[in-house]
Protein backbone atom coordinates (compact mmCIF):
# COMPACT_ATOMS: atom_id res chain seq x y z
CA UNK A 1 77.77 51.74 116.89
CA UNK A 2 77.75 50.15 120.67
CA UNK A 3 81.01 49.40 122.08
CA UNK A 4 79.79 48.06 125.40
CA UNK A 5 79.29 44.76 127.09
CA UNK A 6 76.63 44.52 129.64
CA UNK A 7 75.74 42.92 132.76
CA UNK A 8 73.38 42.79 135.56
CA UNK A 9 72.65 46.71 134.70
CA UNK A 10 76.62 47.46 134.05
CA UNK A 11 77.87 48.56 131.11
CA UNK A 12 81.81 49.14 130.07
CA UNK A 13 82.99 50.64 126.84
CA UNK A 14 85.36 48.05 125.31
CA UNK A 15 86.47 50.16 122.13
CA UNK A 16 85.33 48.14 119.75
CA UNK A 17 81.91 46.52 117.78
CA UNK A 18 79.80 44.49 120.43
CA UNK A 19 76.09 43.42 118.77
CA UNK A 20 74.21 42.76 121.57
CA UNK A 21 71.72 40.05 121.84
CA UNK A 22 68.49 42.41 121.27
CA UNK A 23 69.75 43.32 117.89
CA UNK A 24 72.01 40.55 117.07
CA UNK A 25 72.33 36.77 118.25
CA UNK A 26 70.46 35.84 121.49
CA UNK A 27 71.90 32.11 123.46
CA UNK A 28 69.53 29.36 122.81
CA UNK A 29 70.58 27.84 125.72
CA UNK A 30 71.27 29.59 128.88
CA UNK A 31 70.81 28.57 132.18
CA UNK A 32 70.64 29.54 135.39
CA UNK A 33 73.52 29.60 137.90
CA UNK A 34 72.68 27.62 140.52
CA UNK A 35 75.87 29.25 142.26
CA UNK A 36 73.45 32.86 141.56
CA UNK A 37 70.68 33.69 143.90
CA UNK A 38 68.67 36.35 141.94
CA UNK A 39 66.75 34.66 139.42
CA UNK A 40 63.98 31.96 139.63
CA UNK A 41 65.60 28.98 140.39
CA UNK A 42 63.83 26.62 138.04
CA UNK A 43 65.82 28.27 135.37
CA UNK A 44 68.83 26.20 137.00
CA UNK A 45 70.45 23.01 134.89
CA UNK A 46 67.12 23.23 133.55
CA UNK A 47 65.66 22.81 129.51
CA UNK A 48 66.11 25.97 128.08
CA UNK A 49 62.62 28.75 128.21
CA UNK A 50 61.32 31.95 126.37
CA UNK A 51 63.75 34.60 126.54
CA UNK A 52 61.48 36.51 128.74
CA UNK A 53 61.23 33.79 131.20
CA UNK A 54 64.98 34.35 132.57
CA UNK A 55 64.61 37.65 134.82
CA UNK A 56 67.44 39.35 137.20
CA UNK A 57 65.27 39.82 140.16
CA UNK A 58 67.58 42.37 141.80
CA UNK A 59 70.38 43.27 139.51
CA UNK A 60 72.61 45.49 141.28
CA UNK A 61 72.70 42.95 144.32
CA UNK A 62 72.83 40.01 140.95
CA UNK A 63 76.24 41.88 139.73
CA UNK A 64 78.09 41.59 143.23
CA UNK A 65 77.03 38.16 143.47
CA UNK A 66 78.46 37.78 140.17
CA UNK A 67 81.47 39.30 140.63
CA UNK A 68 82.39 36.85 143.44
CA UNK A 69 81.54 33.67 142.03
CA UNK A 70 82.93 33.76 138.38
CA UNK A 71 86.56 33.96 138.11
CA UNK A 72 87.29 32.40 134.26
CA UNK A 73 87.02 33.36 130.79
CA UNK A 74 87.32 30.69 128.59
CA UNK A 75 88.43 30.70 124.92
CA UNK A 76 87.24 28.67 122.10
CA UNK A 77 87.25 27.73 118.72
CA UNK A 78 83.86 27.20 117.14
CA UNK A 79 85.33 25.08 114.40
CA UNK A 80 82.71 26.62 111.89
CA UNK A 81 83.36 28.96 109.40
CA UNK A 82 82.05 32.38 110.98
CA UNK A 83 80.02 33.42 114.12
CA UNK A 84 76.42 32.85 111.77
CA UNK A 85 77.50 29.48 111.33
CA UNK A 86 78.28 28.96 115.32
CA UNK A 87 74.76 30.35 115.64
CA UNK A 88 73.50 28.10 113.58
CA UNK A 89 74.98 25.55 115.08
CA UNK A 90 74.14 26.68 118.82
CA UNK A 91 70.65 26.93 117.55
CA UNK A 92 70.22 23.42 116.52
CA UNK A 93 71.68 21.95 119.73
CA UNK A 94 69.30 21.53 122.71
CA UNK A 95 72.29 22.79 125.24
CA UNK A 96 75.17 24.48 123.56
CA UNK A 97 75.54 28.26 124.49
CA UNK A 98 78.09 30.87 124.57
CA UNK A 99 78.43 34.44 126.20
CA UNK A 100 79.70 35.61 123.44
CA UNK A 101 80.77 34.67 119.13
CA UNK A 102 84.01 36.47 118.14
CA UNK A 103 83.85 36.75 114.42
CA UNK A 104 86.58 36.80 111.97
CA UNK A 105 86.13 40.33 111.04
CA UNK A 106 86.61 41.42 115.04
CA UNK A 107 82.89 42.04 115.74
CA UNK A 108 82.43 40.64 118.92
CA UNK A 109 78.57 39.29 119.84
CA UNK A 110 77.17 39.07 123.38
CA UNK A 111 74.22 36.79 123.04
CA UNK A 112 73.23 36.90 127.14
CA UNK A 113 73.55 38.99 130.24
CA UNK A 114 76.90 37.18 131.95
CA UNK A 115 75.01 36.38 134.64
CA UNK A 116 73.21 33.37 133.30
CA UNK A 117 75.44 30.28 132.64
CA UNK A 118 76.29 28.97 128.99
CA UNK A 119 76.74 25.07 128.36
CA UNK A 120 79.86 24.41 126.57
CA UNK A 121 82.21 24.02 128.77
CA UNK A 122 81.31 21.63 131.64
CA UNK A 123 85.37 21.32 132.41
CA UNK A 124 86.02 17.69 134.07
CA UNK A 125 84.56 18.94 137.48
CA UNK A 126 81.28 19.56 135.83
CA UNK A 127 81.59 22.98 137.35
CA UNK A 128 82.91 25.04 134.24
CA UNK A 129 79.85 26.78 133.15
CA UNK A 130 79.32 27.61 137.06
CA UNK A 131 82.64 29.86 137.47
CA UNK A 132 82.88 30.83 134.10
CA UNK A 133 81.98 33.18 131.06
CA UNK A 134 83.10 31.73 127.87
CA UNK A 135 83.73 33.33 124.20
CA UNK A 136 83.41 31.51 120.50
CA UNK A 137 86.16 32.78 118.19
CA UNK A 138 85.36 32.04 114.37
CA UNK A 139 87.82 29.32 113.46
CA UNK A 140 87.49 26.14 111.70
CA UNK A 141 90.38 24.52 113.85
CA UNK A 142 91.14 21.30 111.58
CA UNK A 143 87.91 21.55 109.51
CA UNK A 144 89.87 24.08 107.20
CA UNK A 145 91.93 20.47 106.15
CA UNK A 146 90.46 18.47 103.57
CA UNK A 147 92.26 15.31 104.82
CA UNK A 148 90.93 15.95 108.60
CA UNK A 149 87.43 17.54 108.20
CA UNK A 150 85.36 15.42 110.41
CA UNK A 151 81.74 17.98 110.21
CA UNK A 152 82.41 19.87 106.75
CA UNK A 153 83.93 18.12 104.07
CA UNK A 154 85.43 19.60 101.12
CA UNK A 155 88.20 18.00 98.20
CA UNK A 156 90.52 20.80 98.59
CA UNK A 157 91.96 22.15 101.58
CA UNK A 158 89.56 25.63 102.69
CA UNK A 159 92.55 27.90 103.06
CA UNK A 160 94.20 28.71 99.78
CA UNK A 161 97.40 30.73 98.76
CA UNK A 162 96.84 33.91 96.76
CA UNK A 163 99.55 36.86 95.81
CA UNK A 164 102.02 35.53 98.18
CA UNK A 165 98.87 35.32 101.20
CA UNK A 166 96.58 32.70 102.66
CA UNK A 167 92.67 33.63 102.52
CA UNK A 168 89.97 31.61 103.80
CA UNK A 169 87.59 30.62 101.27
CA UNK A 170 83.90 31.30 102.60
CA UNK A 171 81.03 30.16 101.24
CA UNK A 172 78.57 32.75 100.11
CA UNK A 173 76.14 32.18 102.59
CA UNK A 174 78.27 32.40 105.09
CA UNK A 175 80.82 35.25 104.01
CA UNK A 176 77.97 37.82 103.56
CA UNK A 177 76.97 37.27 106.57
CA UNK A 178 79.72 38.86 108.14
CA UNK A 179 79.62 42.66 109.02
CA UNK A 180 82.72 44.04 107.47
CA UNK A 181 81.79 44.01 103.97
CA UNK A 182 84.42 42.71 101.39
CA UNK A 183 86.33 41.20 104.34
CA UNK A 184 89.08 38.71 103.64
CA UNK A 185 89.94 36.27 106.06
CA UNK A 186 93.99 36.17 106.21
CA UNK A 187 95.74 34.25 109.51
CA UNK A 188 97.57 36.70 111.55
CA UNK A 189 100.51 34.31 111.62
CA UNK A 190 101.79 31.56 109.65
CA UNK A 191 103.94 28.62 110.01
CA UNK A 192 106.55 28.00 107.06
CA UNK A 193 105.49 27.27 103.82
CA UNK A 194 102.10 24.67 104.79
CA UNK A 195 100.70 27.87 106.32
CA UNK A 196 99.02 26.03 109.72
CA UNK A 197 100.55 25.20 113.36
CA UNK A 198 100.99 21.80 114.35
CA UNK A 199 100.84 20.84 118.19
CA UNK A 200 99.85 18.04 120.20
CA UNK A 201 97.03 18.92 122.70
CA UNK A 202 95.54 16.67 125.35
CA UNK A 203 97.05 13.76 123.78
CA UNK A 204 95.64 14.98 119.35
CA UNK A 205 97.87 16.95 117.03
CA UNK A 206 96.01 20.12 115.97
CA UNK A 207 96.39 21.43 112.89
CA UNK A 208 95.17 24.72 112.11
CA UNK A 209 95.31 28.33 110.67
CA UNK A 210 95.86 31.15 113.12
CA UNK A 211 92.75 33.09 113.75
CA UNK A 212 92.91 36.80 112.29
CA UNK A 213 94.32 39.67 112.95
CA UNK A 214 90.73 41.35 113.83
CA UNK A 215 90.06 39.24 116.13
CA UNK A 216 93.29 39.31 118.28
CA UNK A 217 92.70 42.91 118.73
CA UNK A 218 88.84 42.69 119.29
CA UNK A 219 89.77 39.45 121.94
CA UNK A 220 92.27 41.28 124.13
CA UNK A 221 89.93 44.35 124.25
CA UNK A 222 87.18 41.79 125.37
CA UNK A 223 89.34 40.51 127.75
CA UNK A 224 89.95 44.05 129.38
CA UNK A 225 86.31 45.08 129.62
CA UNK A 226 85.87 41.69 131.28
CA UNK A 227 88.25 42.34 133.90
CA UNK A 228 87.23 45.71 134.70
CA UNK A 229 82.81 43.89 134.67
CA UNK A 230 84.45 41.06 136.58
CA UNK A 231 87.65 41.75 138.49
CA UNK A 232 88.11 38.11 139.69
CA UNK A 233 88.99 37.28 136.05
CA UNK A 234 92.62 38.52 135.96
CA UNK A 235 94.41 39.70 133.03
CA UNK A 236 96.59 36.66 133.12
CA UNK A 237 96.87 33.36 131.31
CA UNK A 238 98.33 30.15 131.69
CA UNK A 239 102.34 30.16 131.77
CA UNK A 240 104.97 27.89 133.09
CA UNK A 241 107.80 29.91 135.01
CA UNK A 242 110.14 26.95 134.67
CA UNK A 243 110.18 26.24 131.14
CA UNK A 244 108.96 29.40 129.71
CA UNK A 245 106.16 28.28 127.53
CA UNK A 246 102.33 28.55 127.61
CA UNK A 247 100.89 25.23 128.58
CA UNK A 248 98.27 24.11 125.87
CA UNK A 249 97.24 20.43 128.12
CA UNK A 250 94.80 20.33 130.98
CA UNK A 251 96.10 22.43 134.08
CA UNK A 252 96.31 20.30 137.08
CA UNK A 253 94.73 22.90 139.03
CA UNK A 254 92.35 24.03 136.22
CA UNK A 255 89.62 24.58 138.73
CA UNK A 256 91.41 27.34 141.08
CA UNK A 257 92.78 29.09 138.15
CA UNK A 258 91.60 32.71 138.17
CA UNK A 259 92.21 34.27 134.50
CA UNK A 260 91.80 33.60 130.47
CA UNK A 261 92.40 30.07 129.73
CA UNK A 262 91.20 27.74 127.38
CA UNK A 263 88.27 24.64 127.08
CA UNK A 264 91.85 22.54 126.87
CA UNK A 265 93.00 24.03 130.03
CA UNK A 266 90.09 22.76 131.60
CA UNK A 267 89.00 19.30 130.11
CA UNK A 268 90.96 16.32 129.15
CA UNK A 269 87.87 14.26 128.72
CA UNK A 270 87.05 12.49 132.37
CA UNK A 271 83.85 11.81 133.64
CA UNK A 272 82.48 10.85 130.51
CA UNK A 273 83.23 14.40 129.35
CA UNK A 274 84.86 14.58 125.58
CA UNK A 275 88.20 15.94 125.39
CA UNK A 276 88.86 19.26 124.24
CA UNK A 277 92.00 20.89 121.99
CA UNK A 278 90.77 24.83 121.76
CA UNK A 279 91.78 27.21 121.15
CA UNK A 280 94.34 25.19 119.33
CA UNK A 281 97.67 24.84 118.33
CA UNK A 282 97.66 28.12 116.18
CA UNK A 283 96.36 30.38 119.21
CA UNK A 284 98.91 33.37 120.41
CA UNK A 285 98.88 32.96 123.67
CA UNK A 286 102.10 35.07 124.25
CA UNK A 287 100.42 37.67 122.68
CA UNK A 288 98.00 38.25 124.78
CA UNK A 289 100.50 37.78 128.16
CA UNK A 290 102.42 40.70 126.33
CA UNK A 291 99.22 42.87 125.99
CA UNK A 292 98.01 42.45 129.43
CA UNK A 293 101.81 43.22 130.92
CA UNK A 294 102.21 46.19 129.18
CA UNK A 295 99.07 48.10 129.65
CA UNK A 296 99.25 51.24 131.36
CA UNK A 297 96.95 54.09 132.02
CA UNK A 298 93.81 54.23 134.36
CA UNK A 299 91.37 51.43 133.71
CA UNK A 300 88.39 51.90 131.89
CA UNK A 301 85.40 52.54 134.53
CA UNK A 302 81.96 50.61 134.84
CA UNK A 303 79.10 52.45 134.38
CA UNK A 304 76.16 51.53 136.24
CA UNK A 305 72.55 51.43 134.67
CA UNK A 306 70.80 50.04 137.63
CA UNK A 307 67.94 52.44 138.85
């Protein structure tokens, strides 16, 4: 079972299920970064090609290009019901992408070498995809609410209380689809008895389920190997010293921001942008702040491939 993320000929073990793109999900939609020098430049802001059209000329000289011009990681909901779906839904669009799909089960999918740039987070700059890699976590956000469900609409809320838990009810299509077999989606965390978090974000009140369990320990590990493939993006996310709270708006210096953040973090909806909400009002972000102070031992090393 691989364990590794990959890029520009690197390789890091991040202790847990990757499927990469030649045996799993490949991006639709990648581009080139026209901040990247190693790679045909027609490929840049361009309509997407065959797979075998987008080529790291020199790869080892690629990764340390790489290394100094991305410095985000950017967290999303896919606000479908499981990383097939977000394919699906990638797949139909003529410009949505993402590095990688983080399913509810905790299998994490790397559909592209980092070095090419994903489309789905522009940020209100229009620079987004240029500085950063970004990461779909399985969630439906407010889809999973019959009374807000804008793309998938259902009579009866999608979440349901069983035995004393909440479990997401997939449909077939979708829940065989997912690699852990007999898997049963439960929210890490809930709030009171209604089950979802409630919080305004970039001026909309979210209301979701948390995302599961799996997939809090499969993100920070992501995170991790991230840092270690590309140092720039610190093991740090947003927090305000002064209150004590994780910001969920628009950072007003969302741009400079070297770390994990969120597609709210960096667009309110300017330029003719839409505004974003994800990861959403359920998402731990103090967890993953705890993780990241508390880690200890030597860092994992990067293995080079490049010959």
């Amino acid at each position: 079972m691989n364990q590794n993320i990959v890029s520009c000929g690197h390789k890091i073990d991040i202790g847990t299920r990757v499927v990469l793109w030649n045996e799993g999900f490949v991006c639709p939609n990648k581009r080139g970064r026209s901040a990247c020098s190693h790679h045909d430049p027609v490929l840049n802001d361009a309509p997407s090609r065959k797979d075998s059209a987008y080529k790291i000329l020199q790869p080892e000289s690629a990764y340390k290009e790489l290394v100094q011009r991305v410095h985000q990681f950017v967290l999303h909901y896919d606000a479908c019901y499981s990383s097939y779906h977000c394919h699906q839904v990638m797949t139909e669009s003529s410009f949505k992408g993402s590095h990688f799909y983080l399913d509810l089960d905790g299998t994490v999918y790397q559909t592209c070498d980092l070095y090419w740039k994903t489309n789905t987070a522009p940020a209100d700059d229009r620079q987004g995809n240029e500085r950063a890699i970004h990461v779909e976590m399985a969630n439906l956000s407010w889809e999973a609410l019959a009374k807000e469900s804008e793309c998938l609409p259902s009579r009866q809320d999608k979440y349901r209380k069983k035995r004393g838990r909440w479990v997401l009810e997939l449909p077939n299509d979708y829940r065989r689809k997912i690699r852990t077999t007999g898997f049963q989606t439960n929210p890490s965390r809930t709030y009171g008895t209604r089950g979802y978090f409630s919080r305004k974000i970039n001026g909309r009140v979210v209301r979701m389920w948390d995302f599961t369990e799996q997939q809090y320990q499969a993100l920070i590990k992501l995170c991790i190997g991230i840092n270690q493939l590309l140092p720039r993006i610190k093991l740090q996310v947003p927090f305000d010293k002064s209150s004590g709270r994780h910001p969920l708006d628009r950072l007003k210096n969302y741009s400079k921001f070297s770390g994990i953040l969120g597609h709210a973090h960096v667009q309110k909806g300017l330029n003719g942008l839409e505004c974003k909400h994800d990861p959403g009002s359920a998402f731990n972000w103090a967890r993953l702040k705890k993780a990241f102070r508390t880690l200890s031992g030597e860092p994992p090393q990067v293995i080079s491939n490049s010959s």
